[in-house]
Protein backbone atom coordinates (compact mmCIF):
# COMPACT_ATOMS: atom_id res chain seq x y z
CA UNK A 1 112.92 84.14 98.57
CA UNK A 2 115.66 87.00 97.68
CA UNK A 3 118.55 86.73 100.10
CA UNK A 4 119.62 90.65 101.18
CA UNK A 5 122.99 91.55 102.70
CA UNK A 6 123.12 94.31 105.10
CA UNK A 7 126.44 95.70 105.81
CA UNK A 8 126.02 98.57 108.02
CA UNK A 9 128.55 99.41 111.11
CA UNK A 10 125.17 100.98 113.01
CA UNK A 11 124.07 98.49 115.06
CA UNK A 12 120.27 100.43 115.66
CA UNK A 13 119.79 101.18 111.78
CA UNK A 14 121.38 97.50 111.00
CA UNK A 15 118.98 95.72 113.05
CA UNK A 16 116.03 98.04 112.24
CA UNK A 17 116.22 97.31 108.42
CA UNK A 18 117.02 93.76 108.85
CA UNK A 19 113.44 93.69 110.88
CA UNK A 20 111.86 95.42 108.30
CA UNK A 21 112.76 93.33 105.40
CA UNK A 22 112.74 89.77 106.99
CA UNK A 23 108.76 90.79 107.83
CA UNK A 24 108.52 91.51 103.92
CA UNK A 25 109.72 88.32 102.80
CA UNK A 26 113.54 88.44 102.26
CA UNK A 27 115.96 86.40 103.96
CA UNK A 28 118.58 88.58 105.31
CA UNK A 29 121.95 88.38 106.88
CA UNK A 30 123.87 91.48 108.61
CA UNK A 31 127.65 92.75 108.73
CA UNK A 32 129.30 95.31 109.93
CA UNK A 33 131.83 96.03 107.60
CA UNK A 34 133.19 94.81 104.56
CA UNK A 35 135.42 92.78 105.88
CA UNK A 36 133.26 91.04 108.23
CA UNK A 37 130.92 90.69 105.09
CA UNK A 38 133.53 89.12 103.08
CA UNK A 39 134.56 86.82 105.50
CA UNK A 40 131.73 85.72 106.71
CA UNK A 41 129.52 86.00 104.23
CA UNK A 42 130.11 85.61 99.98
CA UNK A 43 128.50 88.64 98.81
CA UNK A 44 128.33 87.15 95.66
CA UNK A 45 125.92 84.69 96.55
CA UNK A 46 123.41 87.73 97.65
CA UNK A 47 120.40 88.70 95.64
CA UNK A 48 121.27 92.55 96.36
CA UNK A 49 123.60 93.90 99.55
CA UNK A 50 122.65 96.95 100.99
CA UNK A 51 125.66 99.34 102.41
CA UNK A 52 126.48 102.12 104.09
CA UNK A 53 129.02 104.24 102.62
CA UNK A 54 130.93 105.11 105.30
CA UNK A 55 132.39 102.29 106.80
CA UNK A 56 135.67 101.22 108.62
CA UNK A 57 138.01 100.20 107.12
CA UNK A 58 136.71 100.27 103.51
CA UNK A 59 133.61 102.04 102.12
CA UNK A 60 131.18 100.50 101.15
CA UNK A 61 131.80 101.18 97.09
CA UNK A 62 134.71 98.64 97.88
CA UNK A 63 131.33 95.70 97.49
CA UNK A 64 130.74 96.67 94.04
CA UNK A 65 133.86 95.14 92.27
CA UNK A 66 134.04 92.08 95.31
CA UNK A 67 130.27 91.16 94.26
CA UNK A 68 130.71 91.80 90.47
CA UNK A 69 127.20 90.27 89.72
CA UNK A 70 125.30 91.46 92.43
CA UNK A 71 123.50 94.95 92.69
CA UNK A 72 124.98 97.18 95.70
CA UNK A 73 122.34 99.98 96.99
CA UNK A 74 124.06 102.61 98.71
CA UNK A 75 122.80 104.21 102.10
CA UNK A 76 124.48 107.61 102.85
CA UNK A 77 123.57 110.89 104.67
CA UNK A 78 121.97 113.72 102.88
CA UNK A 79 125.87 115.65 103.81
CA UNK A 80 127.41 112.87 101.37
CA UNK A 81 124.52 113.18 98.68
CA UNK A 82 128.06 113.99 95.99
CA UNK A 83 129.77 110.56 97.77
CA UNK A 84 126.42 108.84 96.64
CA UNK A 85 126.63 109.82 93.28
CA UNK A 86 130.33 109.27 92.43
CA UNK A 87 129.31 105.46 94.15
CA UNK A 88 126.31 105.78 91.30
CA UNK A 89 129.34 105.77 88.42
CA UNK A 90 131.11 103.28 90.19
CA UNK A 91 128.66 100.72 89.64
CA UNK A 92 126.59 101.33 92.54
CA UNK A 93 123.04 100.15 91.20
CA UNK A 94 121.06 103.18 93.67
CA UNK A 95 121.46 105.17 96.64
CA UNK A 96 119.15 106.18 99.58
CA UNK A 97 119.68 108.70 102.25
CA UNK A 98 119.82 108.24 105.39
CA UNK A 99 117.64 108.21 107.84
CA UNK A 100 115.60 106.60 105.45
CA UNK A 101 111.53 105.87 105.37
CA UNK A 102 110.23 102.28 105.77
CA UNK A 103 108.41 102.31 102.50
CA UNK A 104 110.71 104.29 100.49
CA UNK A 105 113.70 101.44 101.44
CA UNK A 106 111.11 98.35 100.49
CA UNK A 107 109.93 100.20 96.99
CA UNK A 108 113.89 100.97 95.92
CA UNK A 109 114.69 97.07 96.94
CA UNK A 110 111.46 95.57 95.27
CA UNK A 111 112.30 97.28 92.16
CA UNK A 112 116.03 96.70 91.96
CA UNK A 113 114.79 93.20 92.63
CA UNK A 114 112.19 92.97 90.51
CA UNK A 115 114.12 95.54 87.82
CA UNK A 116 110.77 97.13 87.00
CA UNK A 117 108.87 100.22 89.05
CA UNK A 118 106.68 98.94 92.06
CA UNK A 119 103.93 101.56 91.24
CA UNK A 120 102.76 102.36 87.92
CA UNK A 121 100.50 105.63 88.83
CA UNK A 122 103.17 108.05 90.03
CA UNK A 123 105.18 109.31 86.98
CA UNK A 124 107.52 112.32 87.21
CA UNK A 125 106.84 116.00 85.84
CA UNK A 126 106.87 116.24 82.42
CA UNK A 127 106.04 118.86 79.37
CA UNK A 128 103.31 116.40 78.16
CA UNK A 129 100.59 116.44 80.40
CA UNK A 130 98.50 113.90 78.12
CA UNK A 131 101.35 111.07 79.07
CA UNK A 132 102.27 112.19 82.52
CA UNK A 133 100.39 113.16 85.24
CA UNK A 134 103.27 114.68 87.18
CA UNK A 135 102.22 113.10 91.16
CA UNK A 136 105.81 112.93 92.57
CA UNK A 137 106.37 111.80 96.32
CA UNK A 138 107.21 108.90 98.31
CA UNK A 139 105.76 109.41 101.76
CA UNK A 140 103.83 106.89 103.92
CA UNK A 141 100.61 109.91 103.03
CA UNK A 142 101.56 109.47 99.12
CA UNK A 143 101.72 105.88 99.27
CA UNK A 144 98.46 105.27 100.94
CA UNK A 145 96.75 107.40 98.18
CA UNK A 146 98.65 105.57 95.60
CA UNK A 147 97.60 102.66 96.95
CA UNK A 148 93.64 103.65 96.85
CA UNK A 149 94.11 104.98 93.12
CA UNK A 150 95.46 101.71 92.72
CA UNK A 151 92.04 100.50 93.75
CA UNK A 152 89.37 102.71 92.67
CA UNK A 153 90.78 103.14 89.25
CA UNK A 154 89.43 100.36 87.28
CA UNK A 155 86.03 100.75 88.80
CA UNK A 156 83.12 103.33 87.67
CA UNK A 157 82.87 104.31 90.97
CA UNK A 158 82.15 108.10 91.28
CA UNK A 159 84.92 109.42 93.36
CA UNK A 160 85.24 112.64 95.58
CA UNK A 161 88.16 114.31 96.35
CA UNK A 162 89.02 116.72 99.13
CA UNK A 163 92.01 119.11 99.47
CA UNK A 164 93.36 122.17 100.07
CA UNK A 165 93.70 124.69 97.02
CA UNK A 166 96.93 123.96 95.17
CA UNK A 167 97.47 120.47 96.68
CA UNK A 168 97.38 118.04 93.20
CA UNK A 169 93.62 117.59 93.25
CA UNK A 170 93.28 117.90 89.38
CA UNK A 171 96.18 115.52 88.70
CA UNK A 172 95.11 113.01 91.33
CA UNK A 173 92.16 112.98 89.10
CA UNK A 174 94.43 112.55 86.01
CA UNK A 175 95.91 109.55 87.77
CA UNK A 176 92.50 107.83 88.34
CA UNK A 177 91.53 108.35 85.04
CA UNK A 178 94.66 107.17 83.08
CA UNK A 179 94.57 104.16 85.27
CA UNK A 180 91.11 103.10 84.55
CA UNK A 181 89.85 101.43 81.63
CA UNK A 182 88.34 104.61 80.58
CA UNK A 183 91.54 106.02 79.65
CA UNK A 184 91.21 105.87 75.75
CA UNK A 185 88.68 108.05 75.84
CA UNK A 186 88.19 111.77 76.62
CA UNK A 187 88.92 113.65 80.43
CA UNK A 188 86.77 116.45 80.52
CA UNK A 189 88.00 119.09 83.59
CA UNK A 190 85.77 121.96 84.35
CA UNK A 191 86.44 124.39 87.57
CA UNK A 192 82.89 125.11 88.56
CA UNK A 193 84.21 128.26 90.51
CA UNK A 194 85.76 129.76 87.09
CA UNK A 195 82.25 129.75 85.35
CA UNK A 196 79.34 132.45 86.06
CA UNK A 197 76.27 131.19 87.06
CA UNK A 198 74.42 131.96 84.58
CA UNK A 199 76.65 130.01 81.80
CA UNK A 200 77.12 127.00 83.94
CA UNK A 201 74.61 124.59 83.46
CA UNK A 202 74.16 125.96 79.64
CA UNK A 203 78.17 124.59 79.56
CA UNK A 204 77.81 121.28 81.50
CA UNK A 205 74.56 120.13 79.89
CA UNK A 206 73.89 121.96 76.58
CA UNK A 207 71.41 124.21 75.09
CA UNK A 208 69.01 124.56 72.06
CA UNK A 209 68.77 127.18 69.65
CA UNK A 210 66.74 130.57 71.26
CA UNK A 211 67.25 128.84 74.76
CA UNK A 212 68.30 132.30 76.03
CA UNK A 213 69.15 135.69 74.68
CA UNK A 214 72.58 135.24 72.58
CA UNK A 215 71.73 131.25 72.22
CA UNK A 216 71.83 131.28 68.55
CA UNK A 217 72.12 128.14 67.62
CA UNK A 218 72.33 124.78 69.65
CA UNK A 219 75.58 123.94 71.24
CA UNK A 220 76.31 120.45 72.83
CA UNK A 221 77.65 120.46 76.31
CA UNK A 222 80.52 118.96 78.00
CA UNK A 223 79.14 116.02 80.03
CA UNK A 224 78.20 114.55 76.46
CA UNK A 225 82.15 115.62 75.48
CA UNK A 226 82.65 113.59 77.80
CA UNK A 227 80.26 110.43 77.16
CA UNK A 228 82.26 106.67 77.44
CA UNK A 229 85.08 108.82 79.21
CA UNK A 230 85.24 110.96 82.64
CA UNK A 231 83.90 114.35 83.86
CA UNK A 232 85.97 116.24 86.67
CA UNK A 233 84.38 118.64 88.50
CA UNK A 234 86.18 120.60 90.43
CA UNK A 235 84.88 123.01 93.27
CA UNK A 236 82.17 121.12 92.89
CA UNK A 237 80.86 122.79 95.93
CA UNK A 238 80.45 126.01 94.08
CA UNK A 239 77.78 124.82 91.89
CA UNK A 240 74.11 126.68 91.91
CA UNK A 241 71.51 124.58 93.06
CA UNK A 242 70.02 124.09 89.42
CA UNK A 243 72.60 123.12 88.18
CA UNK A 244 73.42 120.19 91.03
CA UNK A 245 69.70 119.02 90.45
CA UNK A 246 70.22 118.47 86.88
CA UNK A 247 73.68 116.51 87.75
CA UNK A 248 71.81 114.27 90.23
CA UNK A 249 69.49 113.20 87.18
CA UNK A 250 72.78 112.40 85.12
CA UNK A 251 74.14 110.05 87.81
CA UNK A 252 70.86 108.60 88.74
CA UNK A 253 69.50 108.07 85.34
CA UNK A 254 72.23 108.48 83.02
CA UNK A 255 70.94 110.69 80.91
CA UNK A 256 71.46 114.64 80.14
CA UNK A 257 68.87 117.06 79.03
CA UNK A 258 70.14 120.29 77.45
CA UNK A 259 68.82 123.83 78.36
CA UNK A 260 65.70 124.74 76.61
CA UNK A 261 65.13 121.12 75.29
CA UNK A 262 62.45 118.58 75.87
CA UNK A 263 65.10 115.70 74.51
CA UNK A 264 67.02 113.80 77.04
CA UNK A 265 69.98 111.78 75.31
CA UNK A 266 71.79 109.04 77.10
CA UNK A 267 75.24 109.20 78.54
CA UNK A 268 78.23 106.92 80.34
CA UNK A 269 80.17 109.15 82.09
CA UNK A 270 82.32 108.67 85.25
CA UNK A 271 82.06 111.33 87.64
CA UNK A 272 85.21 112.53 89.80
CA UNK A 273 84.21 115.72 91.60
CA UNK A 274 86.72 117.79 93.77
CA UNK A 275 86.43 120.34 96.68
CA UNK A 276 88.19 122.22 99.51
CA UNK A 277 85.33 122.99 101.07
CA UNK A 278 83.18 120.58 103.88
CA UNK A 279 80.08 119.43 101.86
CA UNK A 280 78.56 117.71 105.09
CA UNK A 281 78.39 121.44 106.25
CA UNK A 282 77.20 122.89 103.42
CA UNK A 283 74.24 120.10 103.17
CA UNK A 284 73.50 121.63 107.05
CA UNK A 285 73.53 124.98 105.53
CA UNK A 286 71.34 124.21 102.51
CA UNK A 287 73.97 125.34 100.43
CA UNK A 288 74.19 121.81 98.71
CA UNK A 289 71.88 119.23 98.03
CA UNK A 290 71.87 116.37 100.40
CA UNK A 291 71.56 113.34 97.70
CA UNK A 292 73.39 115.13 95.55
CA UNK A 293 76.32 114.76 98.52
CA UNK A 294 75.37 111.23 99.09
CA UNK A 295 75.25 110.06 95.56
CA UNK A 296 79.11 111.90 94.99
CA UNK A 297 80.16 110.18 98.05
CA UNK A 298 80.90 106.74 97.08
CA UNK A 299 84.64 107.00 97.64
CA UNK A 300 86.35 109.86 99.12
CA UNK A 301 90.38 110.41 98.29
CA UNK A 302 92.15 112.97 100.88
CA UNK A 303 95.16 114.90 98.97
CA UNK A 304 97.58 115.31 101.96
CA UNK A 305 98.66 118.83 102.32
CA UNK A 306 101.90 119.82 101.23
CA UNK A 307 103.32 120.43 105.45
CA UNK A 308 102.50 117.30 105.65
CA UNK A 309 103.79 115.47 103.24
CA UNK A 310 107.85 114.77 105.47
CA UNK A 311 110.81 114.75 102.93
CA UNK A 312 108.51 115.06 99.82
CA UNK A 313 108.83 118.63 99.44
CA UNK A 314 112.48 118.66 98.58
CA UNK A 315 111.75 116.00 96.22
CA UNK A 316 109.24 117.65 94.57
CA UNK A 317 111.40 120.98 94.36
CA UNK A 318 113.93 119.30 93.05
CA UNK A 319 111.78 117.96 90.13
CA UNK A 320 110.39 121.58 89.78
CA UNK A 321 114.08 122.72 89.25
CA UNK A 322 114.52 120.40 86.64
CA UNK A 323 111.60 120.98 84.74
CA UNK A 324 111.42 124.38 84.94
CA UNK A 325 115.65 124.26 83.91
CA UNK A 326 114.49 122.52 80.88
CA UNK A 327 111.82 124.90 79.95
CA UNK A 328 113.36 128.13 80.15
CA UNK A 329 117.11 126.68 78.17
CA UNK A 330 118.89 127.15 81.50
CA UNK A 331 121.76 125.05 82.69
CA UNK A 332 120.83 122.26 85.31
CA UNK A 333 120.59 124.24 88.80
CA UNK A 334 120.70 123.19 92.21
CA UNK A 335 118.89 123.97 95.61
CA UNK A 336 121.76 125.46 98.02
CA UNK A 337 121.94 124.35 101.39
CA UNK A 338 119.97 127.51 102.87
CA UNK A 339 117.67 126.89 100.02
CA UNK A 340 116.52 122.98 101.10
CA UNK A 341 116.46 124.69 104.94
CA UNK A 342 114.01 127.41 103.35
CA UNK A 343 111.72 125.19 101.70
CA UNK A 344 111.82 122.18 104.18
CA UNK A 345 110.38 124.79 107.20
CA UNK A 346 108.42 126.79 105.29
CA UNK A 347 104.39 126.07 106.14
CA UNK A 348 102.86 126.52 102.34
CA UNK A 349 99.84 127.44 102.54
CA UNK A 350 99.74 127.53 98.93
CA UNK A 351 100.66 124.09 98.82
CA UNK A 352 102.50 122.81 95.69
CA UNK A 353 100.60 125.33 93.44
CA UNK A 354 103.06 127.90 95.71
CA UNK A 355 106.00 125.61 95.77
CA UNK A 356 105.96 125.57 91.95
CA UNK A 357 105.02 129.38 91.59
CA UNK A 358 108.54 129.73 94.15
CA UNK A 359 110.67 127.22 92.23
CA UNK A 360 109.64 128.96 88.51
CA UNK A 361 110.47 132.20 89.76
CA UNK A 362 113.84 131.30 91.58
CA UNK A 363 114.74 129.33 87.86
CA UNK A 364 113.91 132.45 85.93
CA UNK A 365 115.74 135.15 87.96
CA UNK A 366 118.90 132.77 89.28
CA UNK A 367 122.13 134.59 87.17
CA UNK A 368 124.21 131.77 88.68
CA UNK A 369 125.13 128.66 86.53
CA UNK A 370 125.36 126.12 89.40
CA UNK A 371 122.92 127.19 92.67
CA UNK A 372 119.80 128.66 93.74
CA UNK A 373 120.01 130.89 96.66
CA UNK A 374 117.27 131.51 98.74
CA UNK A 375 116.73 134.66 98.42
CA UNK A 376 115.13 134.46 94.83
CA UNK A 377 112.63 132.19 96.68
CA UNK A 378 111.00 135.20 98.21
CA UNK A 379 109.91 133.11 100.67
CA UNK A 380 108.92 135.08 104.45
CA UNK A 381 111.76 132.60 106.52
CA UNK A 382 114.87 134.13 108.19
CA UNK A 383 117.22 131.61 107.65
CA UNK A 384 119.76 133.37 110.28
CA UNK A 385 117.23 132.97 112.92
CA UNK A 386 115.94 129.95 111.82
CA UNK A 387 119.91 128.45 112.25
CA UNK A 388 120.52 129.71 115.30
CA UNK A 389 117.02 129.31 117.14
CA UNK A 390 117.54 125.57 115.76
CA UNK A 391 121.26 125.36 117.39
CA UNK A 392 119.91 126.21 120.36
CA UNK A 393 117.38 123.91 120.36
CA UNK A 394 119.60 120.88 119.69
CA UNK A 395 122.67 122.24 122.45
CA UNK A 396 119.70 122.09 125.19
CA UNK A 397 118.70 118.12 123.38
CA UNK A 398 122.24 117.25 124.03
CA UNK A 399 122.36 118.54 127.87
CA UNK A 400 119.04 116.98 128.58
CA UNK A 401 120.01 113.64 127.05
CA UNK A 402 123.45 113.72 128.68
CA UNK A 403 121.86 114.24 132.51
CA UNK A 404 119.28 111.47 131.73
CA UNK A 405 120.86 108.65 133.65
CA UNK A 406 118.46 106.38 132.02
CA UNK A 407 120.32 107.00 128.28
CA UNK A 408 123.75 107.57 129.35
CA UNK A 409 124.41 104.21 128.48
CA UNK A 410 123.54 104.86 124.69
CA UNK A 411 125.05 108.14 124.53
CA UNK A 412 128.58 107.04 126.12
CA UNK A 413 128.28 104.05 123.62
CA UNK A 414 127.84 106.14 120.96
CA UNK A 415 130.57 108.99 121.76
CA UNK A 416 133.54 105.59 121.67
CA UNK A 417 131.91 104.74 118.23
CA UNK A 418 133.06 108.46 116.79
CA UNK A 419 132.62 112.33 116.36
CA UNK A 420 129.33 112.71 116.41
CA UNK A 421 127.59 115.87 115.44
CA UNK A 422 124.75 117.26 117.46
CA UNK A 423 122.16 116.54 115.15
CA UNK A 424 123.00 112.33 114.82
CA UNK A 425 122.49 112.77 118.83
CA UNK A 426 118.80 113.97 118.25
CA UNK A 427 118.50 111.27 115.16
CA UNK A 428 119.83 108.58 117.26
CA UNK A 429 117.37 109.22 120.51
CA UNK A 430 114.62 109.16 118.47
CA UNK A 431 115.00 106.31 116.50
CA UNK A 432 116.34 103.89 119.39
CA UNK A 433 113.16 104.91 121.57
CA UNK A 434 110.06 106.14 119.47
CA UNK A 435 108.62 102.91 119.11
CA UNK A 436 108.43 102.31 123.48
CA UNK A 437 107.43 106.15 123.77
CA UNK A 438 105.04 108.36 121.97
CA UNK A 439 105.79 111.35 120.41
CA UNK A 440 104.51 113.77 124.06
CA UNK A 441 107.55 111.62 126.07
CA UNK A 442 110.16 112.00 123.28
CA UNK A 443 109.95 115.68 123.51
CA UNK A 444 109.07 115.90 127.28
CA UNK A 445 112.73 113.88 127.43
CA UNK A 446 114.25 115.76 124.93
CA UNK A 447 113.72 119.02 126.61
CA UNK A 448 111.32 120.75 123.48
CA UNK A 449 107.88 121.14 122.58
CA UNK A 450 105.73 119.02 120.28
CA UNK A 451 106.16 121.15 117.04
CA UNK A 452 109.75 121.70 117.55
CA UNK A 453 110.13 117.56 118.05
CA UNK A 454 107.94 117.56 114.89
CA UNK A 455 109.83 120.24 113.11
CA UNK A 456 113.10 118.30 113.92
CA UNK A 457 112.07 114.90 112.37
CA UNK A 458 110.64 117.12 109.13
CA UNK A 459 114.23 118.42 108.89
CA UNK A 460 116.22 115.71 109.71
CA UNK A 461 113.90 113.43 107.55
CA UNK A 462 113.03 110.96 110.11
CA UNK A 463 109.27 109.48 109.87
CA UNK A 464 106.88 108.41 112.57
CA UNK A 465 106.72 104.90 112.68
CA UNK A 466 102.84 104.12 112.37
CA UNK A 467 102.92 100.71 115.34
CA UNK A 468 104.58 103.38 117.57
CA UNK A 469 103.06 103.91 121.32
CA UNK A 470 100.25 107.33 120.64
CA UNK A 471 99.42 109.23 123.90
């Protein structure tokens, strides 16, 4: 069992990640500062200690040269991101904001543990789309569907995906594929919507010579491209009904027969089919064949749309910046502050098709060396009204909390700790009571409405704990 030091002046966050990882398996002990950890404790003798940065007395870099031989991950606030990475050349082996998510504080530890990456599916962007799939995000959504890639990869299990347009759908499909033992052999991806529908079943299944007027000579189609590998489908919703009965023959019997031919020829191909739209009410409408629905419905994977996806989105538009930084020569560039504020509030409907459309055009017109502004994201937010309306909003938290006799207690305990800002008032309510009251009595208590409660945790990067109380 890995032994975990937690030094941590917080007594809420201290206990709440010592909780967490003692009902993983570690065996954990607590401090709350580095004195108190080297006194009572040999930090030394610790598998890995986790610390916050800011500590009194000493920060927490201090642990790095006392424990020589043991890793040190470094908790900070997003306001001390540079802190964390001058602690990254001291020695520090990682760093994680604060406050941070349950499963994004067990994968860092399991893999500094375990000195290899706790999932193997979710690569970063890259120019080589052949090698790298480019799925980037660690939320409690992203991990679940990690987690059921995980699973349905190395089966032949036809899978169908639903999302909105622009949320990943093609490269979830990637993932499954490169994960499955298929993966040596050919990914075929066709976007039934991008096809007339005349061509379409002449390009999924073939033709013969004189099949049609301009057929001059036979042509082999892509589901026998894609024979021993995997056919993607997406908006496979769009597909004529011809064409859908000749695709139920290929799953059911496993074999294609091209346009104008007599021949069938045998084929193993896995199907993965996409869609944005509701099949179920399509079937209703006769607008898609009913076994054709049941025979794609084996398992279904739900792409998470990009709103909902918590502190993910900066992630990911950080990546973008990167990659897109690379591609056009351009110095490494940075989000500014109004620029995170932008993109972290902003509803996408485009999803991360739009996020990346924003980021690429932001890279290519930003004449600064250092910072993206948020102007060049062109995005329809006004951050001056956005700043003050959220001010506001957390002045009236901070009167509300202050008259509730039931949390002066906290409050008072947490004003003779130090200077706290307005926001680590809001951070601090929530976390000490959302798992006694669901999310309709935090923001009765709190003074605000559901979305704004909802909009504060997005911001403020605080996740909903999935045991808490649900009203």
């Amino acid at each position: 069992m890995s032994k975990i030091l937690i030094v941590e002046d917080e007594a809420i966050i201290r206990m709440a990640l010592r909780k967490l990882l003692e009902r993983n398996g570690y065996d954990v002990r607590e401090a709350g500062s580095v004195k108190e950890a080297t006194t009572k404790h040999r930090p030394e003798n610790y598998d890995l200690i986790i610390s916050d940065l800011r500590l009194p007395g000493e920060l927490g870099t201090s642990l790095i040269t006392i424990a020589v031989n043991t890793p040190v991950l470094i908790m900070t606030s997003y306001a001390s991101l540079r802190s964390a990475v001058d602690a990254m050349r001291m020695g520090a082996v990682d760093y994680i904001a604060k406050p941070f998510d349950h499963d994004e504080m067990l994968t860092t530890v399991r893999r500094i543990l375990t000195d290899a990456p706790s999932i193997d599916i979710k690569p970063q962007l890259s120019q080589d789309d052949d090698s790298d799939n480019g799925m980037i995000g660690d939320s409690a959504v992203m991990q679940e569907l990690y987690r059921r890639i995980t699973q349905v990869s190395p089966t032949d299990a036809t899978v169908l995906i639903h999302g909105e347009t622009g949320t990943g759908k093609e490269l979830t499909a990637r993932a499954v594929h490169q994960s499955s033992k298929r993966r040596d052999n050919a990914l075929i991806c066709i976007n039934c919507a991008a096809i007339p529908e005349t061509l379409i079943e002449s390009e999924l299944f073939g033709h013969e010579k004189g099949a049609f007027t301009g057929a001059a000579s036979s042509r082999e189609g892509l589901i026998v491209a894609a024979d021993q590998g995997t056919l993607f489908l997406d908006e496979i919703g769009e597909l004529p009904m011809e064409a859908q009965a000749r695709l139920l023959r290929v799953l059911q019997e496993g074999e294609v027969r091209p346009v104008g031919s007599t021949q069938t020829q045998k084929v193993n191909v896995r199907l993965i089919a996409a869609t944005h739209r509701d099949l179920n009410k399509r079937c209703r409408e006769g607008l898609f064949r009913e076994d054709l629905y049941f025979r794609l419905n084996v398992i279904q994977l739900q792409i998470p749309p990009l709103r909902d996806r918590d502190h993910d989105i900066i992630m990911l538009a950080e990546a973008l910046v990167g990659h897109y930084c690379e591609t056009y020569d351009k110095p490494l560039l940075t989000l500014s502050q109004d620029s995170m504020t932008v993109i972290s509030n902003y509803d996408w409907p485009g999803n991360v098709r739009e996020l990346e459309n924003a980021i690429q055009r932001a890279v290519i017109l930003c004449e600064s060396t250092s910072t993206i502004d948020h102007e060049l994201l062109s995005l329809n937010v006004d951050i001056m009204s956005f700043n003050s309306e959220q001010n506001n909003e957390l002045d009236k938290i901070v009167r509300d909390i202050t008259r509730s006799d039931s949390h002066s207690a906290s409050i008072h305990e947490i004003d003779c700790d130090e200077d706290v800002s307005l926001e680590d008032y809001f951070q601090r309510f929530v976390i000490e009571n959302q798992e006694s009251m669901s999310e309709t009595d935090l923001a009765k208590k709190l003074g605000v409405s559901r979305k704004c409660l909802w909009e504060r945790r997005q911001k403020l990067g605080i996740p909903r704990k999935k045991n808490a109380v649900k009203k």
